[in-house]
C-alpha atoms as a PDB file:
ATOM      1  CA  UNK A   1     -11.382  -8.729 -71.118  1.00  0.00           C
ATOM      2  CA  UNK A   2     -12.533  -5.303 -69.927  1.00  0.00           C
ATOM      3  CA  UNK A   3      -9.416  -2.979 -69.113  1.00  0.00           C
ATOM      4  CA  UNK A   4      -9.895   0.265 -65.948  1.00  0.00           C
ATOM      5  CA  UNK A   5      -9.587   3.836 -67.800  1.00  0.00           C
ATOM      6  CA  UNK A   6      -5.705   5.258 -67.126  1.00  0.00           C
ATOM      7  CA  UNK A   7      -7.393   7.615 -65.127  1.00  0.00           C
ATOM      8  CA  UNK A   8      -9.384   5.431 -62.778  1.00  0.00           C
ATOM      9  CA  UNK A   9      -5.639   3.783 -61.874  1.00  0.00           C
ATOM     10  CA  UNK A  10      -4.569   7.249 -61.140  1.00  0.00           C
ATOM     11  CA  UNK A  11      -7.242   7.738 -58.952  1.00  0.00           C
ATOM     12  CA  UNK A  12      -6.827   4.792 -56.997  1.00  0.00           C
ATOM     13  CA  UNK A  13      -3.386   5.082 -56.541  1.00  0.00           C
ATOM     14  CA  UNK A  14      -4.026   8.676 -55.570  1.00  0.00           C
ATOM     15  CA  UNK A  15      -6.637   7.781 -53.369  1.00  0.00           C
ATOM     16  CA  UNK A  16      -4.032   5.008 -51.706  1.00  0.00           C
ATOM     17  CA  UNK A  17      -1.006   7.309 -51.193  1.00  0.00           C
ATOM     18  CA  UNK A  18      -3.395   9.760 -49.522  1.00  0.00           C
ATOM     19  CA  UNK A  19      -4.661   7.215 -46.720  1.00  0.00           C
ATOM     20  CA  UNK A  20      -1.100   6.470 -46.289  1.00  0.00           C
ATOM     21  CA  UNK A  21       0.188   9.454 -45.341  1.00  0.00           C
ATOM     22  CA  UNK A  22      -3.142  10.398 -43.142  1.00  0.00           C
ATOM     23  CA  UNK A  23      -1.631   7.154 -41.497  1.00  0.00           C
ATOM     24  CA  UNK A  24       1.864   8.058 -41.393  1.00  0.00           C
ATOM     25  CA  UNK A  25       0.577  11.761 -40.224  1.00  0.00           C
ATOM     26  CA  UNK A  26      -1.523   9.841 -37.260  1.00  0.00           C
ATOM     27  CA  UNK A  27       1.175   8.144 -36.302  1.00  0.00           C
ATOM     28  CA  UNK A  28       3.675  10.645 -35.716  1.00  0.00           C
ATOM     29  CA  UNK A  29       0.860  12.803 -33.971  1.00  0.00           C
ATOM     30  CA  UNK A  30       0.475  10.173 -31.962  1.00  0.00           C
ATOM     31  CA  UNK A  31       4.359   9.627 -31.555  1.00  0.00           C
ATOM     32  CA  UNK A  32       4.829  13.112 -30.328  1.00  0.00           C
ATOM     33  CA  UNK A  33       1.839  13.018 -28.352  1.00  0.00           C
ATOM     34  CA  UNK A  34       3.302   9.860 -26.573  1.00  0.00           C
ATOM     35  CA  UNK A  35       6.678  11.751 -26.063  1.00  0.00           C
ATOM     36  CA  UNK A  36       5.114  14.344 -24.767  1.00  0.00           C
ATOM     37  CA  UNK A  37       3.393  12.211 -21.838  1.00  0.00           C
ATOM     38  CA  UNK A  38       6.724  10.806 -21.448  1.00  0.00           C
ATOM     39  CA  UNK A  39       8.105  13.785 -20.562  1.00  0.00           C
ATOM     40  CA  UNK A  40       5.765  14.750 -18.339  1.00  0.00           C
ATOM     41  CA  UNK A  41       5.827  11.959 -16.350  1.00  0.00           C
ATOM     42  CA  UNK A  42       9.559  11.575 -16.040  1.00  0.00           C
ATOM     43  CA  UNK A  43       9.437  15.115 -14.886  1.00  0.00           C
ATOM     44  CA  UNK A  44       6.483  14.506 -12.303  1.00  0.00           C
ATOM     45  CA  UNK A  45       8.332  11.403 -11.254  1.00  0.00           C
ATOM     46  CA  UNK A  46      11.397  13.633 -10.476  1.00  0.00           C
ATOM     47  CA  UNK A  47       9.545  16.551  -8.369  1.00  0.00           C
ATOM     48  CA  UNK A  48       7.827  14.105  -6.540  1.00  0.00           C
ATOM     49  CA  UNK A  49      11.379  12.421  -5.566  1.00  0.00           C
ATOM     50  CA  UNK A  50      12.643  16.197  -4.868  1.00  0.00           C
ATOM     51  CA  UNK A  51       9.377  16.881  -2.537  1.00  0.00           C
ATOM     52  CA  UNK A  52       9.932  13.731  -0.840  1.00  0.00           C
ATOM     53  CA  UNK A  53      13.575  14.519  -0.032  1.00  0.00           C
ATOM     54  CA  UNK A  54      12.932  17.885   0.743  1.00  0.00           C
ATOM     55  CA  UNK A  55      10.063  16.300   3.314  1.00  0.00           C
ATOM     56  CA  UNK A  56      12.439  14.310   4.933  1.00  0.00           C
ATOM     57  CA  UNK A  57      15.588  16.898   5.405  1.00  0.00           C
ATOM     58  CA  UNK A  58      12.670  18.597   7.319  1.00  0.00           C
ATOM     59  CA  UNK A  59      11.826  15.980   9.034  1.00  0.00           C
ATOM     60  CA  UNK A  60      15.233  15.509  10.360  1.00  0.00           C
ATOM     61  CA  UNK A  61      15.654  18.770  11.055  1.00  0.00           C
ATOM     62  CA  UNK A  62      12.651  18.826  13.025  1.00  0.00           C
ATOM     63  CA  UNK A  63      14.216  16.147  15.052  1.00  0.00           C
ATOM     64  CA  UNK A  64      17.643  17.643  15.601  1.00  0.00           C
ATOM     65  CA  UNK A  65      15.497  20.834  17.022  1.00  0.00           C
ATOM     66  CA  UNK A  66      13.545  18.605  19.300  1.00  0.00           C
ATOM     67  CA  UNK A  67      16.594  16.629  20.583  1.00  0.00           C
ATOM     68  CA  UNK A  68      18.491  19.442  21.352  1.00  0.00           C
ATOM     69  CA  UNK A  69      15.139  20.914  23.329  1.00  0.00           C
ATOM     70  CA  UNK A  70      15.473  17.458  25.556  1.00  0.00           C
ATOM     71  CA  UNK A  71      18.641  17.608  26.131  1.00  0.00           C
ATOM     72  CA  UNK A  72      18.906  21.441  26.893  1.00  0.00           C
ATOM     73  CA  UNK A  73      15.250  21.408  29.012  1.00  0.00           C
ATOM     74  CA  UNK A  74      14.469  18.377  30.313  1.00  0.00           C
ATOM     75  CA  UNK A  75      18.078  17.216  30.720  1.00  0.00           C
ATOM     76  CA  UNK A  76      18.440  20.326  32.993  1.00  0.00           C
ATOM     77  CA  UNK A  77      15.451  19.683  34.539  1.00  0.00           C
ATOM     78  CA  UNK A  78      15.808  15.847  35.647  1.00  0.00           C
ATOM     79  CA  UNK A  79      19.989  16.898  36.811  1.00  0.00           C
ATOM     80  CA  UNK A  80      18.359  19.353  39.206  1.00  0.00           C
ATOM     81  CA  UNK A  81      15.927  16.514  40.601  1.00  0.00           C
ATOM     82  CA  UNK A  82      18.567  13.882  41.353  1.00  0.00           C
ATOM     83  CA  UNK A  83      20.568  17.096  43.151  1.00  0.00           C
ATOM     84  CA  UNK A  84      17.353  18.121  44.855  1.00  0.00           C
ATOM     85  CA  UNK A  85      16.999  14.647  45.998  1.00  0.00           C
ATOM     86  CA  UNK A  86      20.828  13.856  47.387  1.00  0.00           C
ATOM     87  CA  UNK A  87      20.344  16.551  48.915  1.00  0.00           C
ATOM     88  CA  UNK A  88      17.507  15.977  50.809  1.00  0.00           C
ATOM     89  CA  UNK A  89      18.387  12.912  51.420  1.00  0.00           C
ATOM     90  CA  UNK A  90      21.616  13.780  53.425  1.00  0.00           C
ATOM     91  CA  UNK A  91      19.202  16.303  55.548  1.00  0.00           C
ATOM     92  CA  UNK A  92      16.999  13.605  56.033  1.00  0.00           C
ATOM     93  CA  UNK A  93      18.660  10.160  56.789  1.00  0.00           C
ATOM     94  CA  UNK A  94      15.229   8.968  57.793  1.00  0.00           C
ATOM     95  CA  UNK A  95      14.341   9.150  54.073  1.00  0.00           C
ATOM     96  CA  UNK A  96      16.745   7.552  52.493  1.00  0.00           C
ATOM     97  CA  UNK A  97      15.556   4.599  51.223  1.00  0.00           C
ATOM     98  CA  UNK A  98      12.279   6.325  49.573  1.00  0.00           C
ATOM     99  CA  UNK A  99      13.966   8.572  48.348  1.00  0.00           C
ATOM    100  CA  UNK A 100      17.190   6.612  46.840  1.00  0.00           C
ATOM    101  CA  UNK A 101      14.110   4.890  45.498  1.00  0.00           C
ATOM    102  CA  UNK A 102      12.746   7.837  43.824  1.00  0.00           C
ATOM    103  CA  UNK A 103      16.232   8.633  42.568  1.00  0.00           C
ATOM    104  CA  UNK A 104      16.500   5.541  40.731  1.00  0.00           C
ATOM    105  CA  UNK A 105      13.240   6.630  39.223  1.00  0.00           C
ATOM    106  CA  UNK A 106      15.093   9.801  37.776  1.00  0.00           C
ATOM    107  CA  UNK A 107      17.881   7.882  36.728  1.00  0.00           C
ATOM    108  CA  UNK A 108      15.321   5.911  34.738  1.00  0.00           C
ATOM    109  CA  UNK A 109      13.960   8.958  33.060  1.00  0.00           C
ATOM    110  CA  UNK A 110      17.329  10.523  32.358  1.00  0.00           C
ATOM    111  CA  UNK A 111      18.161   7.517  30.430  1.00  0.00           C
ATOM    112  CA  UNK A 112      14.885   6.982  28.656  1.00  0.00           C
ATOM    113  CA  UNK A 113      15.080  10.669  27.972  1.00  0.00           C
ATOM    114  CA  UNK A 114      18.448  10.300  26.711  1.00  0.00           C
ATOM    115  CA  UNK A 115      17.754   7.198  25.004  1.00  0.00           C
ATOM    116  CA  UNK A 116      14.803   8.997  22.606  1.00  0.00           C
ATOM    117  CA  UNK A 117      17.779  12.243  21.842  1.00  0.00           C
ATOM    118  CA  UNK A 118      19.783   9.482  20.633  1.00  0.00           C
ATOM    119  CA  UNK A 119      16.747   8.179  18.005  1.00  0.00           C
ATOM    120  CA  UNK A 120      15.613  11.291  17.254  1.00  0.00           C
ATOM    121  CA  UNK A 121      18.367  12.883  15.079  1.00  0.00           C
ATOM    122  CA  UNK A 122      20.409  10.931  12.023  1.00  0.00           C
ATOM    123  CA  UNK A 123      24.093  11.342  13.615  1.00  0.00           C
ATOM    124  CA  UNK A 124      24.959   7.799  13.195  1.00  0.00           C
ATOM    125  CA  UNK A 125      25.371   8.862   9.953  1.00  0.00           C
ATOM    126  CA  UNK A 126      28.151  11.089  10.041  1.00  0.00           C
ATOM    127  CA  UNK A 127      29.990   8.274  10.068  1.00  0.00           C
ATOM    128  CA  UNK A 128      28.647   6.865   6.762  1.00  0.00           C
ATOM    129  CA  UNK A 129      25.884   3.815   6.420  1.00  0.00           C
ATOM    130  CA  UNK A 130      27.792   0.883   6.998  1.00  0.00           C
ATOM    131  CA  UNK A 131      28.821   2.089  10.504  1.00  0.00           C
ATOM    132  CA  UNK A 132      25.128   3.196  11.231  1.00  0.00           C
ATOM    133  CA  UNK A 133      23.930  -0.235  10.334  1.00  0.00           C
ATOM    134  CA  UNK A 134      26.439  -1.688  12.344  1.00  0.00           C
ATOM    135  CA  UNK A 135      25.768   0.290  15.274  1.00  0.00           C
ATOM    136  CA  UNK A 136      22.115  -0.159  14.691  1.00  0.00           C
ATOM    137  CA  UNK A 137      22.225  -3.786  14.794  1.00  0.00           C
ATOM    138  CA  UNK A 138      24.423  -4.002  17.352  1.00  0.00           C
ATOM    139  CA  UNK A 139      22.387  -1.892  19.596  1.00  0.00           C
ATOM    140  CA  UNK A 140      19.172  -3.910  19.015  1.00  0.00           C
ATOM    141  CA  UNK A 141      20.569  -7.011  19.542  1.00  0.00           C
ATOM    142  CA  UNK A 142      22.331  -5.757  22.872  1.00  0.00           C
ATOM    143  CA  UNK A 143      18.725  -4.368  24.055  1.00  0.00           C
ATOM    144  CA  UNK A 144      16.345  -6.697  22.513  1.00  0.00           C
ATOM    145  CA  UNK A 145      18.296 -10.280  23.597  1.00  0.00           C
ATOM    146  CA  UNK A 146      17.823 -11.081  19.784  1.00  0.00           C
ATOM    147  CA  UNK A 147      20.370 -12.367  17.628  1.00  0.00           C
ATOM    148  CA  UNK A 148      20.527 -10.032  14.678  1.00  0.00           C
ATOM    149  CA  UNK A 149      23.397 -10.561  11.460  1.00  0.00           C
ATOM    150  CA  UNK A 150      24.240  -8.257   8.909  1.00  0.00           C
ATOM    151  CA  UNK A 151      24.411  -9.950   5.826  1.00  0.00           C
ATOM    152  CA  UNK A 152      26.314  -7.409   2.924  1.00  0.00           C
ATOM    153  CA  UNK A 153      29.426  -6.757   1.405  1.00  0.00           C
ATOM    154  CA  UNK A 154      31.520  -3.387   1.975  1.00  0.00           C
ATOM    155  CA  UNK A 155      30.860  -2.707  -1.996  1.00  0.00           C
ATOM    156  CA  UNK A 156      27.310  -2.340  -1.505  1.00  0.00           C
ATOM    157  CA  UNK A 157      27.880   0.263   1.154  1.00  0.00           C
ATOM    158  CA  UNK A 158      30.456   1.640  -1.027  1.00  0.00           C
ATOM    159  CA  UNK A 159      27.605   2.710  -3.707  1.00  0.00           C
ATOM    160  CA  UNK A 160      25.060   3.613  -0.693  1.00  0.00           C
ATOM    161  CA  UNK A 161      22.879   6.241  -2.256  1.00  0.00           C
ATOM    162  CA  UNK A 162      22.860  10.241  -1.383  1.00  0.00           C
ATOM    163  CA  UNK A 163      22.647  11.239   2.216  1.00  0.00           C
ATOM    164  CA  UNK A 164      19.013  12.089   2.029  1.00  0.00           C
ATOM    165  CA  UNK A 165      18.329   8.151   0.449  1.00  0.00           C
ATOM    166  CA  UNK A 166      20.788   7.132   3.236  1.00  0.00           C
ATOM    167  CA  UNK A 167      18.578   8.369   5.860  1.00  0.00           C
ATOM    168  CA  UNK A 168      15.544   6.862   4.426  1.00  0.00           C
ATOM    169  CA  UNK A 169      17.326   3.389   4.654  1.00  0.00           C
ATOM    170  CA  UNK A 170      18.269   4.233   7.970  1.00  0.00           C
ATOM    171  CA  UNK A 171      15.280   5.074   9.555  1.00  0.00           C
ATOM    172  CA  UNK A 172      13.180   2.283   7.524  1.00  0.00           C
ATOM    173  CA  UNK A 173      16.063  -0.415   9.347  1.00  0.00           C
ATOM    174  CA  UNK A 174      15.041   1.052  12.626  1.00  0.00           C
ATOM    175  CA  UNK A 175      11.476   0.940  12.497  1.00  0.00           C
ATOM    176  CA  UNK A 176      11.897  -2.694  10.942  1.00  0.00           C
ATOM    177  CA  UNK A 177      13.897  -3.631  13.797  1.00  0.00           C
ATOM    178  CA  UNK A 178      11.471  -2.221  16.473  1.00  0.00           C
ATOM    179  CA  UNK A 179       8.300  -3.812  15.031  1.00  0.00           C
ATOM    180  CA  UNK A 180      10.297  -7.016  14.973  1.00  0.00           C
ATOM    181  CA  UNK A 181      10.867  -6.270  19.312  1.00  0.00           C
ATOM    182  CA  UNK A 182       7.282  -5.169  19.448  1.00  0.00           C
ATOM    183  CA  UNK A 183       5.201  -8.185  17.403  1.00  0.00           C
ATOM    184  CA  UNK A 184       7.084 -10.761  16.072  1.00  0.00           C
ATOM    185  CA  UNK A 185       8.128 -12.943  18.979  1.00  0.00           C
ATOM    186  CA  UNK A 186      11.544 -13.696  16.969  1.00  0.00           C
ATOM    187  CA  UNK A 187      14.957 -15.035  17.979  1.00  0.00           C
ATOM    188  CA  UNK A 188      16.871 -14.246  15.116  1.00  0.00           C
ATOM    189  CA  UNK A 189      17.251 -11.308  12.653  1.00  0.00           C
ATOM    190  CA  UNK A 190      18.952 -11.230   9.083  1.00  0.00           C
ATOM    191  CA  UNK A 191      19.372  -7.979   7.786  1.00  0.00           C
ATOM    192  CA  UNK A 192      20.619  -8.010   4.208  1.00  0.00           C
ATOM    193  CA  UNK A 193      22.257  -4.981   1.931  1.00  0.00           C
ATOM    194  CA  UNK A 194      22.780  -5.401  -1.927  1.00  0.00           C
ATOM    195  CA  UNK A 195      23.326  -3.068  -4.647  1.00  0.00           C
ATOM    196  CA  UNK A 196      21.573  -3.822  -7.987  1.00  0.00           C
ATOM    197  CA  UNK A 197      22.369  -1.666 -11.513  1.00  0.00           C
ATOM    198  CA  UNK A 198      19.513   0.685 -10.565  1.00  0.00           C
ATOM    199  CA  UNK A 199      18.675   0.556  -6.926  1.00  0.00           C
ATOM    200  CA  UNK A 200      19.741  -0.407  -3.150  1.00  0.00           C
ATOM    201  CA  UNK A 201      18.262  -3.453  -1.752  1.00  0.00           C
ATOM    202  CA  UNK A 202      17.219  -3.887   2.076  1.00  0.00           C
ATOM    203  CA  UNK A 203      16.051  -6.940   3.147  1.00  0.00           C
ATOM    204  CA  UNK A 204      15.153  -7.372   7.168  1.00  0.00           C
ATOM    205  CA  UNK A 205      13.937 -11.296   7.722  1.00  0.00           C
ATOM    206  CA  UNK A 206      13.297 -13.151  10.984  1.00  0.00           C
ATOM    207  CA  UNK A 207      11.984 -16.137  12.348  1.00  0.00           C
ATOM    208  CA  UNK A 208       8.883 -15.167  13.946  1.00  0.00           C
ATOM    209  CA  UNK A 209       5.556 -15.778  14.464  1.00  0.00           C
ATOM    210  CA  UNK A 210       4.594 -14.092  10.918  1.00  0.00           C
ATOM    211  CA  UNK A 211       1.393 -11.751  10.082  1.00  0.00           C
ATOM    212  CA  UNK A 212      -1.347 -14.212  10.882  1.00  0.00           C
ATOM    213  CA  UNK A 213      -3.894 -12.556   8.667  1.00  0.00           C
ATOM    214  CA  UNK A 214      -3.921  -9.980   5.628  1.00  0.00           C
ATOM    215  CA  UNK A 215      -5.417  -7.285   8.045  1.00  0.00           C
ATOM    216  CA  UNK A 216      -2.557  -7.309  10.511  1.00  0.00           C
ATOM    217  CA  UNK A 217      -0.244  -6.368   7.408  1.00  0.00           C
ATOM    218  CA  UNK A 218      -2.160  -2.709   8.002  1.00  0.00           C
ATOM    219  CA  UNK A 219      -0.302  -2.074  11.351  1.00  0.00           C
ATOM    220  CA  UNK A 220       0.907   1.514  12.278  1.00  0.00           C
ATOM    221  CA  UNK A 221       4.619   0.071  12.234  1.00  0.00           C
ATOM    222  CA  UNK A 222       4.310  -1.727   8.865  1.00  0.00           C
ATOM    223  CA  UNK A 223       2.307   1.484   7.635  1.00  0.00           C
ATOM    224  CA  UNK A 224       5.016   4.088   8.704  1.00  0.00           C
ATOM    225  CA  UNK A 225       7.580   1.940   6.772  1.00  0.00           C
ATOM    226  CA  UNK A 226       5.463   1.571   3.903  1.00  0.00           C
ATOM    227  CA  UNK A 227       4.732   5.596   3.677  1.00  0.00           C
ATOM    228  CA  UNK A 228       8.690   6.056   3.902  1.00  0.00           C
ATOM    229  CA  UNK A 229       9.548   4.046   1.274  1.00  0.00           C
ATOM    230  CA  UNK A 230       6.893   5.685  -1.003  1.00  0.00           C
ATOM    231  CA  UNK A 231       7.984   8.877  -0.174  1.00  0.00           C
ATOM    232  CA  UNK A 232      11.373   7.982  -1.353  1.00  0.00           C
ATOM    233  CA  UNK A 233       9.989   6.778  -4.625  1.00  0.00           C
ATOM    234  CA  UNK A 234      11.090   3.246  -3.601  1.00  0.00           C
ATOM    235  CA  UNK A 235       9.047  -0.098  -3.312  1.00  0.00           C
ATOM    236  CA  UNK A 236       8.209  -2.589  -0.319  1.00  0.00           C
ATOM    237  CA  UNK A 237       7.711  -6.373  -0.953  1.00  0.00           C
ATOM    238  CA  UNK A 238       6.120  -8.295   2.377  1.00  0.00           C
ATOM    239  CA  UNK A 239       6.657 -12.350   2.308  1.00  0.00           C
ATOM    240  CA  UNK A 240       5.131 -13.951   5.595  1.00  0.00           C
ATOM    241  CA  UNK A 241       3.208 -16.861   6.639  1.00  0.00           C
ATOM    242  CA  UNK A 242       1.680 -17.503  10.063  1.00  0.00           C
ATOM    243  CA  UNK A 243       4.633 -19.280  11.861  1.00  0.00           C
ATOM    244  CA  UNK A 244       7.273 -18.747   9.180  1.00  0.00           C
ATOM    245  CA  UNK A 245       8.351 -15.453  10.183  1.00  0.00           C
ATOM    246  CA  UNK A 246       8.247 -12.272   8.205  1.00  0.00           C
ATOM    247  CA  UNK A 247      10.742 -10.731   5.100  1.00  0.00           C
ATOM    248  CA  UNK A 248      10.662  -6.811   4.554  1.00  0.00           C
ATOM    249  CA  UNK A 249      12.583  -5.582   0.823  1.00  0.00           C
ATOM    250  CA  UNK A 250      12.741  -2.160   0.368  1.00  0.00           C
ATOM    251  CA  UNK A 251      14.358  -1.126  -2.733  1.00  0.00           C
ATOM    252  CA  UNK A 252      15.817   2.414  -3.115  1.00  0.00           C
ATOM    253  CA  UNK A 253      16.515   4.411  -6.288  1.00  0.00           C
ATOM    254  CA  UNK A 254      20.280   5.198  -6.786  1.00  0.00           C
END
């Protein structure tokens, strides 16, 4: 039996020990290397969540700015027409009818006008979310005809997100609700709230006619919710069917 020279043992063991700590030093490049991406991505993840709340303060604010401008301008503006209009109408009783018609026509505006003031800016807030939601419901079904329930319990409003998320979920409900009024031919309305570990849950389901093909799932209403909920970092799941009405989730970060 032929034995290896004492030094060819000590070469091979050499040899080994070296690969494994080129291994070993691989490896924790690559650890640190993968930390490092970590890192960076968390922190990308978090300034893109800070843009997209600083987006939508603006946003509102824009909205306050142009609600007030309706109110102050064209509020003023539509009061003097009706009082233009009485007024000429007592000078002329001839004209009365056409023009009690035409004031009807102002009335119209004034509430239409005042109507979009009350959309534009977030103040159903101030009150917190659950009373917004409330209110927001209520106020479709009155002026829709559609029944519309809010399924939740006052704990998941309790851990409602910050008031920037809040708004989000606020304005998402109400662009849910009007593309429901606009397309879906419904009758009924379930709008559900839940708070998971990590995130708030909005679900808005009803009964209607569904998205009859994958293209109509590209409309401007379904898009605008869709951009919101990215913007807030959150995610939107679509379940419909032709005929089996249509589910919107939208889960938020919290």
């Amino acid at each position: 039996m032929r034995y290896a020279p004492p030094f060819l043992e000590i070469d091979i063991f050499f040899a080994g020990a070296c690969l494994l700590a080129g291994a070993a030093c691989l490896l924790l490049l690559w650890w640190r290397q993968h930390a490092r991406d970590a890192q960076a991505l968390a922190e990308a993840q978090h300034q893109n969540k800070r843009l997209a709340a600083n987006q939508q303060s603006l946003r509102d604010a824009e909205r306050r700015r142009i609600a007030r401008d309706l109110h102050d301008d064209l509020g003023q503006h539509l009061l003097a027409l009706g009082i233009d209009i009485g007024a000429l109408a007592a000078r002329h009783p001839q004209l009365q009818a056409p023009l009690a018609q035409l004031g009807e026509r102002v009335q119209c505006a004034t509430r239409a006008m005042r109507a979009i003031v009350h959309d534009l800016p977030v103040e159903a807030l101030e009150s917190g979310l659950e009373g917004a939601v409330q209110q927001q419901i209520a106020q479709f079904s009155r002026l829709s005809g559609i029944r519309c329930r809010l399924d939740a319990e006052p704990s998941d409003f309790a851990a409602a997100p910050a008031d920037s998320m809040e708004s989000v979920v606020y304005r998402v409900l109400q662009e849910s609700l009007s593309n429901i009024v606009r397309h879906a031919q419904a009758s009924e309305v379930c709008v559900g709230l839940c708070r998971h570990e990590h995130c708030l849950s909005l679900t808005v389901r009803d009964n209607g006619v569904g998205l009859p093909q994958p293209n109509a799932r590209q409309g401007s209403g379904l898009r605008g919710i869709a951009q919101r909920v990215r913007e807030a970092g959150g995610r939107l799941d679509i379940a419909s069917a032709p005929g089996a009405g249509t589910a919107l989730t939208m889960s938020f970060p919290i």
